[in-house]
Protein backbone atom coordinates (compact mmCIF):
# COMPACT_ATOMS: atom_id res chain seq x y z
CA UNK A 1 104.54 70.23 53.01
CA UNK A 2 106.32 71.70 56.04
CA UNK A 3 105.59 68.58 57.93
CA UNK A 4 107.22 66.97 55.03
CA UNK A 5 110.52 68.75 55.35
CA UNK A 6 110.68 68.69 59.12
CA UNK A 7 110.60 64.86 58.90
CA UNK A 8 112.87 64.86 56.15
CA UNK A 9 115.68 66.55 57.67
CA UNK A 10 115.02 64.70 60.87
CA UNK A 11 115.71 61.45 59.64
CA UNK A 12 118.98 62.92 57.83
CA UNK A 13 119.92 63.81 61.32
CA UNK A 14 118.95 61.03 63.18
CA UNK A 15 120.56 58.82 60.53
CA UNK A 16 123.73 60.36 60.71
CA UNK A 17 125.01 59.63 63.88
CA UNK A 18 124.85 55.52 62.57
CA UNK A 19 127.81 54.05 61.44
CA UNK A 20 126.37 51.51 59.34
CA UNK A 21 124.62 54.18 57.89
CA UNK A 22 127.72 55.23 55.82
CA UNK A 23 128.91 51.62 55.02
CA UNK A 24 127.46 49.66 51.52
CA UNK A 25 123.79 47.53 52.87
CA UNK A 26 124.67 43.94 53.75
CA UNK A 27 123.41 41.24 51.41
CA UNK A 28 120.65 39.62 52.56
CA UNK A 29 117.95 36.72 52.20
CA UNK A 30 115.12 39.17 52.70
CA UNK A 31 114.85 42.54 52.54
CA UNK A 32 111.66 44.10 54.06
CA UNK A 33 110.09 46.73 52.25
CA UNK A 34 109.27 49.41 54.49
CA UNK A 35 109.57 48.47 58.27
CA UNK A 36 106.28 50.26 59.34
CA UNK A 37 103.76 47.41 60.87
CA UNK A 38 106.25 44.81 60.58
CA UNK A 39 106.65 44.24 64.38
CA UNK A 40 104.52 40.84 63.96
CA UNK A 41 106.13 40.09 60.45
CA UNK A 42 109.96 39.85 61.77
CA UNK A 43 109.04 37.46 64.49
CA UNK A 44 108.81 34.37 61.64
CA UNK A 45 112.44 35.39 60.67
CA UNK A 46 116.11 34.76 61.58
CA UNK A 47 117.11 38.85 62.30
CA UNK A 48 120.57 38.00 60.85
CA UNK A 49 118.62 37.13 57.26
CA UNK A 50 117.04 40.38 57.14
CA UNK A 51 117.40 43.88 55.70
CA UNK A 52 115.32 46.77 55.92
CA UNK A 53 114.57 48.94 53.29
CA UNK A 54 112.94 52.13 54.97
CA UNK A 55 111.25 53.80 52.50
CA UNK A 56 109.23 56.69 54.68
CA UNK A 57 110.88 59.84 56.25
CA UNK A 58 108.58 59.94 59.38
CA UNK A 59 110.75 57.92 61.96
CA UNK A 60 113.22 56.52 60.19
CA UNK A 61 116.94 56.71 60.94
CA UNK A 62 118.58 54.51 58.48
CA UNK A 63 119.24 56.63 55.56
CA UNK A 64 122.06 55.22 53.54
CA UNK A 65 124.88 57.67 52.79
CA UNK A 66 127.02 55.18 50.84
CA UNK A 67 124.29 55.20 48.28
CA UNK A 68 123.17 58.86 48.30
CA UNK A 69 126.84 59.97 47.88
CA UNK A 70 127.22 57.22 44.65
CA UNK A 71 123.87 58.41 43.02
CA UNK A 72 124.76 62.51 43.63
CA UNK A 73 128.19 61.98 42.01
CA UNK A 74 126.25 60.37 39.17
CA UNK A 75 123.44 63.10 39.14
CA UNK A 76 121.07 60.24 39.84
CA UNK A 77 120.13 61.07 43.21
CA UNK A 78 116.30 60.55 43.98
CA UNK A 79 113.74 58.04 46.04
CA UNK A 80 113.26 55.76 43.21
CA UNK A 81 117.28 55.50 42.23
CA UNK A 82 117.78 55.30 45.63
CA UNK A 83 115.59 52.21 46.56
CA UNK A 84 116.68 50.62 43.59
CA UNK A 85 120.55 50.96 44.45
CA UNK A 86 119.11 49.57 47.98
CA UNK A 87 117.91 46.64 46.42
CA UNK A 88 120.36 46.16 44.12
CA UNK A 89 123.35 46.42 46.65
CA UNK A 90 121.79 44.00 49.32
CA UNK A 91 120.90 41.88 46.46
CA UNK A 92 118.17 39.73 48.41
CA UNK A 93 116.70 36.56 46.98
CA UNK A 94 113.11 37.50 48.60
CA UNK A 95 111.49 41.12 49.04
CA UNK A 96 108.63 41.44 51.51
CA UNK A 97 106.06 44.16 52.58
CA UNK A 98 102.93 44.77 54.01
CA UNK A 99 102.93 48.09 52.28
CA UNK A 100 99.88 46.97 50.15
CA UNK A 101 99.31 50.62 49.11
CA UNK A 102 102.60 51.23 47.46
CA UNK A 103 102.77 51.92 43.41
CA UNK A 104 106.46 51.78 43.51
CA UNK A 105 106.61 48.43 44.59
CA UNK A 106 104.37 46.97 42.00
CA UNK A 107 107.08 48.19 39.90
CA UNK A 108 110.08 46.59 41.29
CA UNK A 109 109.47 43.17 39.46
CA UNK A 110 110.34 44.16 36.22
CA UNK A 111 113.35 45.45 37.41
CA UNK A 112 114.58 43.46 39.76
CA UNK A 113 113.11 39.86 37.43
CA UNK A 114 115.48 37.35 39.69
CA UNK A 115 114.34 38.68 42.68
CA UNK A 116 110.78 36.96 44.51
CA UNK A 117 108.63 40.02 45.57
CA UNK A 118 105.72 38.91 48.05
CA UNK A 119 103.08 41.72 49.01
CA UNK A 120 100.64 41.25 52.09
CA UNK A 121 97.91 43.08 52.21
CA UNK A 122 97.47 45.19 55.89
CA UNK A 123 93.90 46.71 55.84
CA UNK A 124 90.36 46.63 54.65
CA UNK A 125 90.87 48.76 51.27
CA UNK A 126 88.17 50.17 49.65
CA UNK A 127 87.88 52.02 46.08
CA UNK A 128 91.42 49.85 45.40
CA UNK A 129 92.13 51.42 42.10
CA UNK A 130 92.33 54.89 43.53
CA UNK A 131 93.70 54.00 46.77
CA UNK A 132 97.00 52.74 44.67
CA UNK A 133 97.82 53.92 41.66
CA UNK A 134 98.15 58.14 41.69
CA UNK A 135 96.08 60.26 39.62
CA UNK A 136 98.33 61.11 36.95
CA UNK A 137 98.65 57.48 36.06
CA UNK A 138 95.55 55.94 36.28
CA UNK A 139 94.32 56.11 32.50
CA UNK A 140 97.51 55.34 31.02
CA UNK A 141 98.33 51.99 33.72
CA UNK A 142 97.88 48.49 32.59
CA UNK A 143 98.42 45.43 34.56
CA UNK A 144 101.59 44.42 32.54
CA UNK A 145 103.48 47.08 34.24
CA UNK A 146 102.47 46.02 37.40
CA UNK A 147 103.33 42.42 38.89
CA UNK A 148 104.79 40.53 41.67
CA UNK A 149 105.26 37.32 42.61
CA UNK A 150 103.06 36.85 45.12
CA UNK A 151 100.15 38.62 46.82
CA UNK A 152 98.69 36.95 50.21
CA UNK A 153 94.74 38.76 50.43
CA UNK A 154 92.17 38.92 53.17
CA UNK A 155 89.77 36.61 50.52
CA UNK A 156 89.21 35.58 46.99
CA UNK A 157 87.38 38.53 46.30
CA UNK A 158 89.22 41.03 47.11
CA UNK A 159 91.95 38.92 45.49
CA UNK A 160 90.13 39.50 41.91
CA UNK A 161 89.93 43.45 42.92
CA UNK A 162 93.53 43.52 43.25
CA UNK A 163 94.00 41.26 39.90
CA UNK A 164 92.94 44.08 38.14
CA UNK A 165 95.73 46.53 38.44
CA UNK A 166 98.59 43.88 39.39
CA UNK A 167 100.06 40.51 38.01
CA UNK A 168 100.11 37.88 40.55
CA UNK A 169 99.32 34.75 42.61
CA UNK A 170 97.05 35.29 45.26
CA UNK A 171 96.73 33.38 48.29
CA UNK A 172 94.25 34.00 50.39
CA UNK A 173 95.23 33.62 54.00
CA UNK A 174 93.33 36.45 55.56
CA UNK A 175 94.37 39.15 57.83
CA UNK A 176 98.05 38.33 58.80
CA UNK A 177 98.14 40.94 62.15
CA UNK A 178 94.87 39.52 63.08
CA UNK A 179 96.11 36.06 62.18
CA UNK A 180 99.05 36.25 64.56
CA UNK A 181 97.68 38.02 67.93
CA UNK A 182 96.45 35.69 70.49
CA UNK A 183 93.17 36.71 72.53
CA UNK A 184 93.43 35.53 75.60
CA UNK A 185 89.87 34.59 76.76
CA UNK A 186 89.00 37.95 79.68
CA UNK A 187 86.30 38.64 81.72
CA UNK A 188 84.52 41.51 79.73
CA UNK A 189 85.24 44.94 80.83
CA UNK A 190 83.41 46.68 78.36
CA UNK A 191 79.74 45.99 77.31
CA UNK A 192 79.64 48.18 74.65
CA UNK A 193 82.77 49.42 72.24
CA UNK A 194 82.68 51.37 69.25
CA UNK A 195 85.81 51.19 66.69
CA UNK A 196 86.31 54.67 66.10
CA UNK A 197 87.48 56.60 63.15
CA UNK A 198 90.53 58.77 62.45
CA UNK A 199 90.02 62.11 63.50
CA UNK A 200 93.28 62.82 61.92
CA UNK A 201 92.65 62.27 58.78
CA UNK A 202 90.97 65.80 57.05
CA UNK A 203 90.02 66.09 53.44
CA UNK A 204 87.67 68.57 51.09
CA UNK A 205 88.01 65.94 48.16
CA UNK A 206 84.20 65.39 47.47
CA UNK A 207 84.71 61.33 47.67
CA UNK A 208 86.13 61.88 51.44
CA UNK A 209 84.04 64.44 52.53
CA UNK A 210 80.75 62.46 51.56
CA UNK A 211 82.00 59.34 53.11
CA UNK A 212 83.57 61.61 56.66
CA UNK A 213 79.73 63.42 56.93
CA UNK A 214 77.80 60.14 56.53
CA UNK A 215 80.10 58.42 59.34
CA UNK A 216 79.27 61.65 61.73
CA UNK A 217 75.11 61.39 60.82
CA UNK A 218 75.58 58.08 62.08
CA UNK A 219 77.09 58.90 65.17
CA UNK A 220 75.49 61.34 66.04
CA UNK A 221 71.84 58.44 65.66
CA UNK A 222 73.96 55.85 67.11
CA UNK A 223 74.26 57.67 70.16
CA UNK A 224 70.89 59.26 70.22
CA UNK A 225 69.33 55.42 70.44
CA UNK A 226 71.29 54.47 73.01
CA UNK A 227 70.40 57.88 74.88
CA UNK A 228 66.67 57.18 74.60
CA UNK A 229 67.20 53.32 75.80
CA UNK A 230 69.26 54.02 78.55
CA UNK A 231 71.63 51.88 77.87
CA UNK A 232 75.07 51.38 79.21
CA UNK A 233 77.85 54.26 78.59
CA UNK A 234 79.33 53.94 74.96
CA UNK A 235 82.97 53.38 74.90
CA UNK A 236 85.18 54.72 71.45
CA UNK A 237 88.32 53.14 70.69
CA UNK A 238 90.31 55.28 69.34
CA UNK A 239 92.31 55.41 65.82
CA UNK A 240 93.97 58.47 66.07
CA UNK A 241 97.72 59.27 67.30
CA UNK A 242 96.53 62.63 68.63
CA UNK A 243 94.24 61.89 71.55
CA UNK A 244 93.28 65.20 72.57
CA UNK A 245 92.63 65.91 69.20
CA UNK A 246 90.53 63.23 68.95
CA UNK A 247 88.54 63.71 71.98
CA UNK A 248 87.84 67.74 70.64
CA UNK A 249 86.28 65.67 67.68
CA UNK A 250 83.84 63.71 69.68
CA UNK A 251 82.75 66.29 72.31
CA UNK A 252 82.00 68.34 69.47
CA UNK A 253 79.79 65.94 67.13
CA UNK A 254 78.72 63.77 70.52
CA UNK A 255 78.75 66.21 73.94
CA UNK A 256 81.01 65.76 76.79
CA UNK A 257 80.70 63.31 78.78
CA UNK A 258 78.19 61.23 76.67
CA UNK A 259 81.29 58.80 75.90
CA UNK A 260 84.23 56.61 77.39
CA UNK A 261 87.07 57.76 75.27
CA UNK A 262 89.78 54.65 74.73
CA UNK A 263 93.57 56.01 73.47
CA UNK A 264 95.25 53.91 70.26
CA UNK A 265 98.31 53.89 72.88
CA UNK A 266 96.57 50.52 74.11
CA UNK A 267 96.64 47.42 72.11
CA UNK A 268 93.35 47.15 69.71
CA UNK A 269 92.83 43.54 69.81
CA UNK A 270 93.21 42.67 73.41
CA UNK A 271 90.44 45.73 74.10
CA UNK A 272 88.62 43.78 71.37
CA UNK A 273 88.71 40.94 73.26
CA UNK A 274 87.19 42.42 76.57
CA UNK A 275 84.02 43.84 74.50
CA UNK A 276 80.80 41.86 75.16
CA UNK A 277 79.41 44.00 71.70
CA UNK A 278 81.28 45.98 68.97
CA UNK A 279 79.95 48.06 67.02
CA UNK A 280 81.35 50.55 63.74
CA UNK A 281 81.15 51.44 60.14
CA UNK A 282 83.74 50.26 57.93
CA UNK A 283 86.75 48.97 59.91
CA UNK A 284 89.45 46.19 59.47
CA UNK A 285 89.08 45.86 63.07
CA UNK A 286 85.32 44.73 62.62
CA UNK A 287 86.32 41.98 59.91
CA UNK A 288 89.01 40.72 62.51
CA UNK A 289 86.46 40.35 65.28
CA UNK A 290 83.94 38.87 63.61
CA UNK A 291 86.81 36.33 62.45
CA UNK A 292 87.28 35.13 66.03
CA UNK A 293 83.10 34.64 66.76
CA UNK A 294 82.66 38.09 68.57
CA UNK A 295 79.92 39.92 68.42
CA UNK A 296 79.54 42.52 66.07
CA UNK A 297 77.20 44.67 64.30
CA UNK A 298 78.10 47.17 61.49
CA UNK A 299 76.67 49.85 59.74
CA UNK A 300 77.98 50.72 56.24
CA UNK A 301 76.22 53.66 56.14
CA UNK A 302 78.68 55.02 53.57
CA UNK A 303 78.30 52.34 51.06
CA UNK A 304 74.29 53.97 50.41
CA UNK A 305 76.29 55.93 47.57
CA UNK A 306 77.43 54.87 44.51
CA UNK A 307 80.92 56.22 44.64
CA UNK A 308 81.07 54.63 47.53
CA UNK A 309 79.77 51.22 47.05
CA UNK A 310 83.07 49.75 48.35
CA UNK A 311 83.08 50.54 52.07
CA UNK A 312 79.60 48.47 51.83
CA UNK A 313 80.13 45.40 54.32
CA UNK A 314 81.53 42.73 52.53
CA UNK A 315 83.04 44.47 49.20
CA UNK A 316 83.49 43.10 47.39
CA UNK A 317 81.64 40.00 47.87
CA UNK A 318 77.95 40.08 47.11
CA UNK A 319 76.02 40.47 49.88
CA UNK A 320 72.60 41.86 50.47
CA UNK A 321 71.92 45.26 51.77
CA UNK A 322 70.96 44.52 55.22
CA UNK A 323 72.01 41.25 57.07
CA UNK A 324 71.33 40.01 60.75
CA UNK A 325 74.43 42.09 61.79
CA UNK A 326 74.68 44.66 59.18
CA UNK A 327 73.05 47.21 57.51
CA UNK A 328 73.66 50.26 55.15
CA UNK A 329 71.02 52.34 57.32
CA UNK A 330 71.74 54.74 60.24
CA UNK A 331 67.61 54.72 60.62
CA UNK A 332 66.59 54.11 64.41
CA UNK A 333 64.66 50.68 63.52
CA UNK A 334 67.48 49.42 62.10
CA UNK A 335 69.89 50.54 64.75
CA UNK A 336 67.50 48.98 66.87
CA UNK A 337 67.25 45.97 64.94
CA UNK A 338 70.94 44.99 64.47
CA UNK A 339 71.57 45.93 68.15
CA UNK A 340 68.96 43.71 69.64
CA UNK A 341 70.32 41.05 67.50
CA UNK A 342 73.63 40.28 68.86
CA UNK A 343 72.47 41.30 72.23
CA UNK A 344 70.29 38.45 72.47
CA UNK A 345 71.44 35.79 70.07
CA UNK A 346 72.86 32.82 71.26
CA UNK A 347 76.24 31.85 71.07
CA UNK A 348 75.69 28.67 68.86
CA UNK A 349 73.50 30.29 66.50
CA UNK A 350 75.79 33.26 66.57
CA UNK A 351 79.11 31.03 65.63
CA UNK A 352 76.75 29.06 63.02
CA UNK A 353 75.67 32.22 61.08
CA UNK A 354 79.70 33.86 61.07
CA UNK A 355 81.29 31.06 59.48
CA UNK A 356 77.91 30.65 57.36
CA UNK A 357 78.52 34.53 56.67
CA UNK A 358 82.21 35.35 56.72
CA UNK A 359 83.55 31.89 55.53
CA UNK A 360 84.36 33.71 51.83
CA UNK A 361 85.14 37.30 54.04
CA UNK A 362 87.88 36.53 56.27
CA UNK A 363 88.79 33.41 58.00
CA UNK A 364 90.73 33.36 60.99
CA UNK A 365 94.10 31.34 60.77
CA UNK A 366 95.56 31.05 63.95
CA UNK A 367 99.09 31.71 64.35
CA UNK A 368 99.52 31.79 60.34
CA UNK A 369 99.42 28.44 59.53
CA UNK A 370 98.86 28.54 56.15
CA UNK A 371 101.63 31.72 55.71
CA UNK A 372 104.17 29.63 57.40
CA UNK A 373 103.66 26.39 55.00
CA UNK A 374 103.76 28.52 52.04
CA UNK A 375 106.96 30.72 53.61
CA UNK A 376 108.65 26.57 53.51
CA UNK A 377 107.21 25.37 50.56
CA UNK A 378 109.07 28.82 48.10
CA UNK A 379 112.41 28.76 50.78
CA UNK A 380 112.13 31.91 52.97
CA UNK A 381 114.44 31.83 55.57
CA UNK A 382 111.38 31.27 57.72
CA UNK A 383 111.79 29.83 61.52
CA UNK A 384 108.57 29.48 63.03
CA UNK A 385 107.04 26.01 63.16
């Protein structure tokens, strides 16, 4: 709560000091709902065509004034009246996000009927229902109150998930970030990487706490096996902001020094690309290398619960529980088994089995191919080839 208010009246201050700021929002072809994670996203557009409706407080600085002076004359003033006076002034002909975990915007449609609302989805989700729509709503929703236009998924699947709590048409294009970076091909610097998990994230709720102890027991094994084989030093990539934080975590469930700590200030995918082996639990990041053929074993270790059956590897396609990369077990056989594995499989029969395997998961569309013929075919203002 007091973080809440400190970032609050920081982006009234920082926003103050802007002159467009205080002037009525430009009308535009696009407006982009919420600019955080859009840095690959505004590449495929003319800058002059877009708008950008910030809808967090943490580093924002383009509060609008105009429109929080109109709606406190009128008594009006709060975040919904004020995104829809955003909207409504700017009057675009397309709205965009990648905010796939926003209720509001599943509500815009009805409001705004004229107006082409496209949603991409960012990450992995898992338990969708409850990862969207808030508490207080869930047994009074239904999908009529919810639609867009369109919604661009990681796969068919997860499409039908989705379908469930929102009107749409879904395209299935994959991961869009993933989708748009370019691995260059590196000599491998690290042998073996494990996508970490963020140690920022704290919760008590039963579901979290559950799924947050059954990531550390596997750990904790994880790195036990590799003690006992002497294998090469472990290296985390990290997903938190806070590093030191993050490293506190680790030396406390792991030991010092029994890890090569990576910060999240370097870029995911090209350390990605320098792994000979990745490893991790449930992770978008794992999806996206396995899209591009590397090597990569996962343990869903989480999804042995019920209430947790979605971070199984997969979800929600129907897979079995254990795979020749995967497995639900943090047991030492089958750490042993899935490590061997892509330590010693060959690269044609590896390639063979991940399109065999992920072809109805997430396929890999270089440069957005399929996103930029579908931007053309409905008119966005779209100028990448």
């Amino acid at each position: 709560m007091i973080k809440h208010i400190f970032d609050m009246l920081n982006t009234i201050v920082k926003s103050i000091f802007y002159l467009d700021n205080w002037k009525k929002p430009s009308c535009k072809k696009l407006l982009i709902y919420d600019r955080a994670g859009t840095e690959q996203l505004i590449n495929f557009f003319d800058k002059d065509d877009i708008i950008f409706l910030d809808v967090r407080f943490t580093n924002n600085k383009s509060l609008n004034f105009y429109i929080i002076i109109k709606l406190i004359f009128k008594l009006r003033l709060n975040q919904k009246n004020y995104k829809n006076e955003f909207i409504k002034y700017s009057d675009p002909k397309y709205v965009l996000s990648l905010t796939d975990t926003n209720f509001g915007y599943l509500k815009l449609k009805k409001k705004f009927p004229n107006i082409i609302f496209i949603l991409i989805q960012r990450s992995w989700r898992l338990n969708i229902e409850n990862q969207i729509i808030p508490l207080k709503n869930r047994n009074m929703i239904s999908k009529k109150e919810n639609e867009i236009d369109y919604f661009i998924v990681f796969n068919k699947a997860v499409g039908r998930e989705f379908d469930k709590i929102c009107k749409a048409n879904y395209l299935d294009f994959g991961s869009f970030t993933n989708n748009n970076i370019n691995i260059l091909q590196k000599k491998k610097k690290y042998k073996y990487l494990l996508i970490g998990r963020n140690t920022d994230i704290q919760s008590s709720h039963s579901y979290w706490s559950k799924y947050f102890e059954m990531e550390n027991r596997f750990y904790k094994k994880f790195f036990e096996y590799f003690r006992k084989n002497n294998k090469e030093p472990i290296h985390i990539l990290g997903k938190s902001f806070d590093t030191s934080k993050a490293i506190k975590f680790y030396d406390k469930l792991l030991g010092k020094g029994s890890y090569i700590y990576i910060p999240r200030s370097q870029s995911s995918y090209d350390i990605m690309g320098t792994a000979s082996y990745i490893f991790g639990s449930t992770s978008t990041l794992l999806y996206e290398a396995l899209s591009r053929n590397f090597k990569v074993g996962v343990f869903s270790v989480t999804g042995r619960f019920k209430k947790l059956e979605s971070s199984k590897f997969g979800w929600p396609t129907k897979l079995k529980e254990k795979g020749e990369f995967w497995t639900n077990s943090f047991e030492t056989e089958e750490i042993d088994r899935v490590v061997t594995f892509i330590e010693t499989v060959n690269n044609i029969k590896w390639k063979k089995l991940v399109y065999k395997r992920m072809n109805n998961i997430l396929k890999y569309d270089r440069n957005n191919s399929r996103f930029i013929s579908f931007s053309k075919k409905i008119g966005l203002p779209i100028i990448r080839k």
